[in-house]
Protein backbone atom coordinates (compact mmCIF):
# COMPACT_ATOMS: atom_id res chain seq x y z
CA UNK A 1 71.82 128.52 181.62
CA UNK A 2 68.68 127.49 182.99
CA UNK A 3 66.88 130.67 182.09
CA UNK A 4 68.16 129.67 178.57
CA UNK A 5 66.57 126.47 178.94
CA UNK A 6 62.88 127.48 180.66
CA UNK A 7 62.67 129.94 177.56
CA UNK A 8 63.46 127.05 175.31
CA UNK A 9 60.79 125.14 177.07
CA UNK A 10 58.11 127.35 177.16
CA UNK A 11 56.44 126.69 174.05
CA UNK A 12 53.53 124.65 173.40
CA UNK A 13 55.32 124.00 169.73
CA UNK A 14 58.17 121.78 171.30
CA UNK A 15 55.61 120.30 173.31
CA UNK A 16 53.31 119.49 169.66
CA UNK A 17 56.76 118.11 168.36
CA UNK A 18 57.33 116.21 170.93
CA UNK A 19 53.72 114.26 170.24
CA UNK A 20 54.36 114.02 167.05
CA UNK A 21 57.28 111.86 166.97
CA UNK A 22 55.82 109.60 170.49
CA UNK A 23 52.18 108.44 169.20
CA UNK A 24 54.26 107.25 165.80
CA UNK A 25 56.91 105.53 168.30
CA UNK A 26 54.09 104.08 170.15
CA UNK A 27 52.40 102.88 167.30
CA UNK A 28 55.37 101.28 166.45
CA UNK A 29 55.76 99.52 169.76
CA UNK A 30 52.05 98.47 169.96
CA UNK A 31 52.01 96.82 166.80
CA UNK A 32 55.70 95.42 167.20
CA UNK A 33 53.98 93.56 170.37
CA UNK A 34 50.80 92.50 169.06
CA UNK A 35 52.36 90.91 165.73
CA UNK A 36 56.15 90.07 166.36
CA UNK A 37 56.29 89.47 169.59
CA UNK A 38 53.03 88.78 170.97
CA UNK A 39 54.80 86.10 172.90
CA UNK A 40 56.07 88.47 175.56
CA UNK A 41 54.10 88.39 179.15
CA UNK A 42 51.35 90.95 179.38
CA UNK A 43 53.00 93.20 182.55
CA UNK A 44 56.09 93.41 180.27
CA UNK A 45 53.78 94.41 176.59
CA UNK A 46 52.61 97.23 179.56
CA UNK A 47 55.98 98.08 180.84
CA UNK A 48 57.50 99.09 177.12
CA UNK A 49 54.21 100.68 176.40
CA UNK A 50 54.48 103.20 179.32
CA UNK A 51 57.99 103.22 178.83
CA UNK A 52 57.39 104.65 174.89
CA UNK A 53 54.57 106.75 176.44
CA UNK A 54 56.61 108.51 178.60
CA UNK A 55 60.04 108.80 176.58
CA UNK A 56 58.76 108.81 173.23
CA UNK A 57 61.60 107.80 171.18
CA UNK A 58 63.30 106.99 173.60
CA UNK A 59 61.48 104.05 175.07
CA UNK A 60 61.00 102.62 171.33
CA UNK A 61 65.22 102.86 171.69
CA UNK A 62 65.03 101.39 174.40
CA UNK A 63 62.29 98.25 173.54
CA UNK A 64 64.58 97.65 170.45
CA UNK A 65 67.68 97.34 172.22
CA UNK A 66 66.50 94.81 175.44
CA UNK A 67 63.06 93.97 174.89
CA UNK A 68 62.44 92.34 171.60
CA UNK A 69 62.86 88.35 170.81
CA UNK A 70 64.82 89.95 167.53
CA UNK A 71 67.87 90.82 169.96
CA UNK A 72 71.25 89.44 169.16
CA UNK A 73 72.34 88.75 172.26
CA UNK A 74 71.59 89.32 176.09
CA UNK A 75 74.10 91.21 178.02
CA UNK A 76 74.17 92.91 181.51
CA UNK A 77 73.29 96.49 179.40
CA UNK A 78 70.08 94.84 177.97
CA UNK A 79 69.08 92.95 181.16
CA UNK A 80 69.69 96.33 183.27
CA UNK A 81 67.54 98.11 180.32
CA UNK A 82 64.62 95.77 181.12
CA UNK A 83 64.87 96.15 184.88
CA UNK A 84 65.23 99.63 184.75
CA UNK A 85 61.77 99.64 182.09
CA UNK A 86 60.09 97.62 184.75
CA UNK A 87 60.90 99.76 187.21
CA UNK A 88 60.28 103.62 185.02
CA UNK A 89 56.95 102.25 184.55
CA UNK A 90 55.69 102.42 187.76
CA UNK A 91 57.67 105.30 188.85
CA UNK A 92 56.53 107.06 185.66
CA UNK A 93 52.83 106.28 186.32
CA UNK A 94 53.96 107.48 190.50
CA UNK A 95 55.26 111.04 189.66
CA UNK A 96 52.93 112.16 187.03
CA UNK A 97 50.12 111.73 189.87
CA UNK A 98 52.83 113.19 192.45
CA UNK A 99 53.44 116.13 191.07
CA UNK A 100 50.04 116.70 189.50
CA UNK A 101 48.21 116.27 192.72
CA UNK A 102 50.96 118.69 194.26
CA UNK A 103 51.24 121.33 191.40
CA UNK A 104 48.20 120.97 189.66
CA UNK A 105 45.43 120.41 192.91
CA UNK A 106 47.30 121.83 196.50
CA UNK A 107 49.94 124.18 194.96
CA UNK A 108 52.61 123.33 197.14
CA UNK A 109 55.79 124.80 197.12
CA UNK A 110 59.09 123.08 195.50
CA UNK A 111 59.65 120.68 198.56
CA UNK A 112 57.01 119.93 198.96
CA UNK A 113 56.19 118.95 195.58
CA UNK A 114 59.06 117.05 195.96
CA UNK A 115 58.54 114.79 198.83
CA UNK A 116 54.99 114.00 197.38
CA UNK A 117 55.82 113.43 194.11
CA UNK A 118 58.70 110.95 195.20
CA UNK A 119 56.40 108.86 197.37
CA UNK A 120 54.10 108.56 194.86
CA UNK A 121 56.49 107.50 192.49
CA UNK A 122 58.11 104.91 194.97
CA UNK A 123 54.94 103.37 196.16
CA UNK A 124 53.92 103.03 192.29
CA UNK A 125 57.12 101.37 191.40
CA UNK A 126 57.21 99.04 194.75
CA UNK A 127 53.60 98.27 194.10
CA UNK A 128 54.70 96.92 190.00
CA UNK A 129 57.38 95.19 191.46
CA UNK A 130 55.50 93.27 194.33
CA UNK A 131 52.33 93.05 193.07
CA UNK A 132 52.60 90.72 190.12
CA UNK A 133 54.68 88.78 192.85
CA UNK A 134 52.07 88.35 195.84
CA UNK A 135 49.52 86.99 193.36
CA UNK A 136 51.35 84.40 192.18
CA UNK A 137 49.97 82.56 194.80
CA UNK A 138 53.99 82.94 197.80
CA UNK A 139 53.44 81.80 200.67
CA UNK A 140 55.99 84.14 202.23
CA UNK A 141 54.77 87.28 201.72
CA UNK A 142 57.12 89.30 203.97
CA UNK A 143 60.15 88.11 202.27
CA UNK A 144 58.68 88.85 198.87
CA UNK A 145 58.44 92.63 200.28
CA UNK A 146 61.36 92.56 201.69
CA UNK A 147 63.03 91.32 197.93
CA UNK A 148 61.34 93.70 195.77
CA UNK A 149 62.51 96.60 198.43
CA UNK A 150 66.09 95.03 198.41
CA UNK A 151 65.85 94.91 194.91
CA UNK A 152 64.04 98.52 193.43
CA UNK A 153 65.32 100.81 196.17
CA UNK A 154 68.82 102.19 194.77
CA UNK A 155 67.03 101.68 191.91
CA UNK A 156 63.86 103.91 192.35
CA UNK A 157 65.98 106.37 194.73
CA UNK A 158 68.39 107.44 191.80
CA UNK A 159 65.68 107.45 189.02
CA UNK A 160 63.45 109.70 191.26
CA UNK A 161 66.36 111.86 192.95
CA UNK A 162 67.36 112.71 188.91
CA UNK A 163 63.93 113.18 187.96
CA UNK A 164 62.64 115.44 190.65
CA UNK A 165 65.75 117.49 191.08
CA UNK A 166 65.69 118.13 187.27
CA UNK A 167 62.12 118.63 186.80
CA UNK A 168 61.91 121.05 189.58
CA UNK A 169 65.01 123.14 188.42
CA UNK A 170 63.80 123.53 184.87
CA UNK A 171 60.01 124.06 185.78
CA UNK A 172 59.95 125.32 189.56
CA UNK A 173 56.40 127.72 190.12
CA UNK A 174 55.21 126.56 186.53
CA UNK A 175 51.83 125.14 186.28
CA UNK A 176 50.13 122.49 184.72
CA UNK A 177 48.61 125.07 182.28
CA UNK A 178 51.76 126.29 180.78
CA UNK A 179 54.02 124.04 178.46
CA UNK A 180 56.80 124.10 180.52
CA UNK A 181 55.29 122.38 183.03
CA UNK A 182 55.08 119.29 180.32
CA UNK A 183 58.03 119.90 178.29
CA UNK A 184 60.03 119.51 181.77
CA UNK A 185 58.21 116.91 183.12
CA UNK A 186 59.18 114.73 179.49
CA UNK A 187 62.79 115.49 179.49
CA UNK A 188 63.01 114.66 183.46
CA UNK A 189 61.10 111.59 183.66
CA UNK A 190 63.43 110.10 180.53
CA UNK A 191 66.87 111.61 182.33
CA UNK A 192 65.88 109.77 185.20
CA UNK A 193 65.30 106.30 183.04
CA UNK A 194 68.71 106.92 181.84
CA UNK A 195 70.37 107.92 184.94
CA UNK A 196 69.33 104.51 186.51
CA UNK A 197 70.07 102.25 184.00
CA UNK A 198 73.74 101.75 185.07
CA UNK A 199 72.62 101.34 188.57
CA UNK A 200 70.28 98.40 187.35
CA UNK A 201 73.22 96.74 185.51
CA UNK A 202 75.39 96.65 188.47
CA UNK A 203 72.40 95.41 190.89
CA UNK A 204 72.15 92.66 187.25
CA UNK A 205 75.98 92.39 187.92
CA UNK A 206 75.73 91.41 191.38
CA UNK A 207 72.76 89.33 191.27
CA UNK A 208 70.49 91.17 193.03
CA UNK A 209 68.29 91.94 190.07
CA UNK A 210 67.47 88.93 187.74
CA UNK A 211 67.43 91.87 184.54
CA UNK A 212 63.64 90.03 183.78
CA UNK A 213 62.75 87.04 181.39
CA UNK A 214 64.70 86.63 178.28
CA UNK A 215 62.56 88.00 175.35
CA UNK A 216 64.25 85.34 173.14
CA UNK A 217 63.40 82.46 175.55
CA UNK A 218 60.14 83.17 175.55
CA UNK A 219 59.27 82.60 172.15
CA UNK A 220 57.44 79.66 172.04
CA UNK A 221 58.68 79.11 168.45
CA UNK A 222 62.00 79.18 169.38
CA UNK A 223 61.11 77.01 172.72
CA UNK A 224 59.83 74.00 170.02
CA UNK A 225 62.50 74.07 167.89
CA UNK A 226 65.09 74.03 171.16
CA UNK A 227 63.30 70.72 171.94
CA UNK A 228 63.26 69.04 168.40
């Protein structure tokens, strides 16, 4: 089975595919936010832009079904979609540096690779999460850290655990030269955006995520017309 599947990936071909169908999805997205919903905060407009970068079709799936004003409704699955975007976009951003710097630049071996990639990929994620947080000016700054880890941790862990594991599997010893490298690194970062999404809904459940803002509530439009 998986020598089945590193033949299948080893072809720069799936990899040209693969571009073709995410610049038109990310076109899509990056128009979508700069016309119809040019409302949304700017970190978010970056979080479903990374989110179609990495995924491709995925993440424009994925900004449909949570992250548009157009959305029928709101439910736990949407709000744990946008948490779990928030969070991919970091961790995204994290691992492709990770495992880069421990492929591509020191060669390190599959554990190692491993352990680098997934602190890169939790400090990124951490870092989104807390960041936008400490400059809004709180004056407690340790409990803000000490939210955002209560908060991303099971999140980050399973996202990165899935991603790592399946990355390494598929593409173990493959370099950043050959397509398998990329072709695995795409399929494992979106597994991993899918494997955490029910953990986000639960941690939405439970109230320990707030699933982010609304998109439909923060239409100013529809905020005058609530108040006429």
């Amino acid at each position: 089975m998986q020598d089945l599947l590193r033949e299948s990936l080893s072809h720069w071909s799936l990899l040209l595919c693969w571009l073709l169908l995410m610049v038109p999805a990310l076109i899509w997205v990056v128009r979508d936010l700069t016309t119809k919903n040019a409302h949304l905060a700017p970190m978010m407009k970056w979080v479903w832009g990374l989110t179609t970068l990495y995924s491709g079709v995925v993440g424009l799936l994925v900004y449909r079904f949570a992250g548009r004003r157009q959305i029928a409704a709101n439910g736990d699955a949407r709000k744990g979609l946008r948490s779990v975007a928030h969070c991919y976009s970091g961790c995204g951003l994290g691992e492709f540096v990770g495992v880069s710097l421990a492929v591509g630049l020191l060669a390190m071996g599959n554990i190692s690779t491993a352990i680098i990639t997934f602190i890169f990929a939790y400090l990124f994620g951490f870092l989104l999460t807390v960041g936008p947080m400490l400059q809004g000016g709180s004056d407690d700054k340790p409990q803000v850290i000490r939210d955002a880890f209560k908060s991303e941790t099971a999140s980050i862990v399973v996202m990165e655990v899935v991603a790592i594991s399946v990355d390494l599997w598929l593409a173990g010893g493959a370099g950043m030269h050959q397509p398998l490298f990329w072709n695995s690194l795409i399929i494992s970062l979106s597994l991993g955006l899918l494997a955490a999404w029910p953990v986000n809904v639960w941690l939405v459940k439970h109230g320990v995520k707030g699933g982010m803002a609304d998109p439909r509530e923060t239409d100013p439009q529809a905020q005058h017309h609530a108040h006429c």
